[in-house]
C-alpha atoms as a PDB file:
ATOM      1  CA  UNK A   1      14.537 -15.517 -42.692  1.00  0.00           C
ATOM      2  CA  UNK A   2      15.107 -18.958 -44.167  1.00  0.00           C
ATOM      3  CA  UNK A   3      13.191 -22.144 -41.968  1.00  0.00           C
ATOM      4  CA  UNK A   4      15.980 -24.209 -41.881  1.00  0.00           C
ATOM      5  CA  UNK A   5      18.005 -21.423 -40.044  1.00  0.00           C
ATOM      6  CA  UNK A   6      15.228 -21.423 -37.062  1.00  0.00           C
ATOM      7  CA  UNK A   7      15.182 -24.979 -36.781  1.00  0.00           C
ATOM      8  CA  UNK A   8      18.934 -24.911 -36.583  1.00  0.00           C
ATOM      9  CA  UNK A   9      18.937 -22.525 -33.575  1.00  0.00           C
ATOM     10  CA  UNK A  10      17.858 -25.243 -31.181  1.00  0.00           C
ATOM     11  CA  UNK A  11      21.097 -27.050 -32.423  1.00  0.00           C
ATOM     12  CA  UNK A  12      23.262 -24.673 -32.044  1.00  0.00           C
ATOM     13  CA  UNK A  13      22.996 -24.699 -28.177  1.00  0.00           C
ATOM     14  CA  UNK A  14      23.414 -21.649 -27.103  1.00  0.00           C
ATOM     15  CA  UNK A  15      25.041 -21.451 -23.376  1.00  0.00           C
ATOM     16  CA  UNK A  16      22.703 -18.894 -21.949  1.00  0.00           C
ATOM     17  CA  UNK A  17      22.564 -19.322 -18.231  1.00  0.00           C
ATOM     18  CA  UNK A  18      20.537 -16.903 -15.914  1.00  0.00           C
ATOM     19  CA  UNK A  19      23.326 -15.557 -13.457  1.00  0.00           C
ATOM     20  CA  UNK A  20      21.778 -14.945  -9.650  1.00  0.00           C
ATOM     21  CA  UNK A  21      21.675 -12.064  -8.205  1.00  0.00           C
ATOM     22  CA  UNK A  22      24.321 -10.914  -5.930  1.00  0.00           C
ATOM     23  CA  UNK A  23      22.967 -10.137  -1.797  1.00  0.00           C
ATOM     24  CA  UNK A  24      24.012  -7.012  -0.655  1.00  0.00           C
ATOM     25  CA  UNK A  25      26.293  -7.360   2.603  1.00  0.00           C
ATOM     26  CA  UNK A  26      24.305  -5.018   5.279  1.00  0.00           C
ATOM     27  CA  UNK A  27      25.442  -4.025   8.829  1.00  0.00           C
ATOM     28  CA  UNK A  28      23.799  -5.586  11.693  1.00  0.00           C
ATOM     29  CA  UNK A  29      21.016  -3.509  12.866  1.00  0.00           C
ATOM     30  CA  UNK A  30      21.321  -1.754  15.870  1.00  0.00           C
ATOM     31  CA  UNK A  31      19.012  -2.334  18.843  1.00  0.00           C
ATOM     32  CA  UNK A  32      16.184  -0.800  19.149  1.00  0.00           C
ATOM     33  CA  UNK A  33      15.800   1.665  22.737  1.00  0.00           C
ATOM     34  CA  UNK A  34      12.883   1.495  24.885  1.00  0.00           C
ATOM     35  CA  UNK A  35      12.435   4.377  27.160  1.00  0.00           C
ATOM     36  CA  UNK A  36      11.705   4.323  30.609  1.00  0.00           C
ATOM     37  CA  UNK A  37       9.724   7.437  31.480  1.00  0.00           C
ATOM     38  CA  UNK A  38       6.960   9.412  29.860  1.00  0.00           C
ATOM     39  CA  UNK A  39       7.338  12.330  27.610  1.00  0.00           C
ATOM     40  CA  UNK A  40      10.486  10.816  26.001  1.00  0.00           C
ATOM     41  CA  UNK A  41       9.569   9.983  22.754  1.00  0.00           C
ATOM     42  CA  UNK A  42       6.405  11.970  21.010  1.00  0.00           C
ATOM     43  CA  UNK A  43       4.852  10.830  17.737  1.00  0.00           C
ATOM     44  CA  UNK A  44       3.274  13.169  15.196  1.00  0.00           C
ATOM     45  CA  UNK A  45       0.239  12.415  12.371  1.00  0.00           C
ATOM     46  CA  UNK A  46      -0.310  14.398  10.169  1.00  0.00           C
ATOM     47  CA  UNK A  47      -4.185  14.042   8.927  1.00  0.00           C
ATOM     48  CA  UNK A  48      -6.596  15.388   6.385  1.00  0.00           C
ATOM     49  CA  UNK A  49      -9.623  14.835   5.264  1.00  0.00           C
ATOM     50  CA  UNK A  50     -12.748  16.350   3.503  1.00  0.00           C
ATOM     51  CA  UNK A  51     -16.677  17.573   4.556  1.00  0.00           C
ATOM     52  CA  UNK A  52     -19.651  17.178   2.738  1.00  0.00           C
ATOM     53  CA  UNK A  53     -19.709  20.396   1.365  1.00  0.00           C
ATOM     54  CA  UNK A  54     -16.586  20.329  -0.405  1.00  0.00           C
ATOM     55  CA  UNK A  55     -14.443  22.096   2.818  1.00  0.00           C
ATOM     56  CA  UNK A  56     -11.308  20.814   3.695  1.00  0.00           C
ATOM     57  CA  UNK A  57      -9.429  20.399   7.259  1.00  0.00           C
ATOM     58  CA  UNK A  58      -5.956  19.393   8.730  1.00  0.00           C
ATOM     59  CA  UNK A  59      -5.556  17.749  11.728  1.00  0.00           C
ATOM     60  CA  UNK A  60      -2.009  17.549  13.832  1.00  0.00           C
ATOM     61  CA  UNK A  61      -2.074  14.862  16.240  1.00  0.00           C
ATOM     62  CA  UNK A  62       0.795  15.042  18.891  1.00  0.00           C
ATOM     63  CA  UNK A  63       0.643  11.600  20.885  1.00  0.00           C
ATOM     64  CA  UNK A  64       3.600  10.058  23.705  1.00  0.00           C
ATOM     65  CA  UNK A  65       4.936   6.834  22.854  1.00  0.00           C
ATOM     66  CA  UNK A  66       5.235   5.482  26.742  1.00  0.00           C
ATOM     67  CA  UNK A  67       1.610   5.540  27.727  1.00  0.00           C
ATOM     68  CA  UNK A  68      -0.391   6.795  24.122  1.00  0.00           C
ATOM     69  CA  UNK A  69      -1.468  10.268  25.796  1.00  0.00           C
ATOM     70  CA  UNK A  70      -2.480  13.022  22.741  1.00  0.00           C
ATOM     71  CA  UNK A  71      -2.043  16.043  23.482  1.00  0.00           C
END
């Protein structure tokens, strides 16, 4: 590639612009319900982990959402 055509490149002028993104148009969110009573709404976690010796173990943990009691 000749010098004189990469010097000219800056004359040239290209008209690159960046265009912005367009926003996606999302639906209002709906409201979130709080529950009145206990034992509604239950959460579940599932959990593992590992022992010294190399032994794994699972752990299920059942828990209501009102007042945090596990089961």
């Amino acid at each position: 590639m000749d010098v004189s055509k990469v010097s000219n490149r800056k004359e040239l002028e290209f008209n690159l612009q960046i265009k912005p993104r367009k926003r996606r148009v999302r639906d209002k969110a709906e409201a979130l319900t709080v529950k009145e009573g206990i034992n509604q709404v239950w959460l579940m976690d599932l959990m593992h982990d590992q022992r010294e010796e190399g032994s794994t173990f699972q752990l299920l943990n059942v828990i209501d959402d009102r007042n945090r009691e596990a089961i």
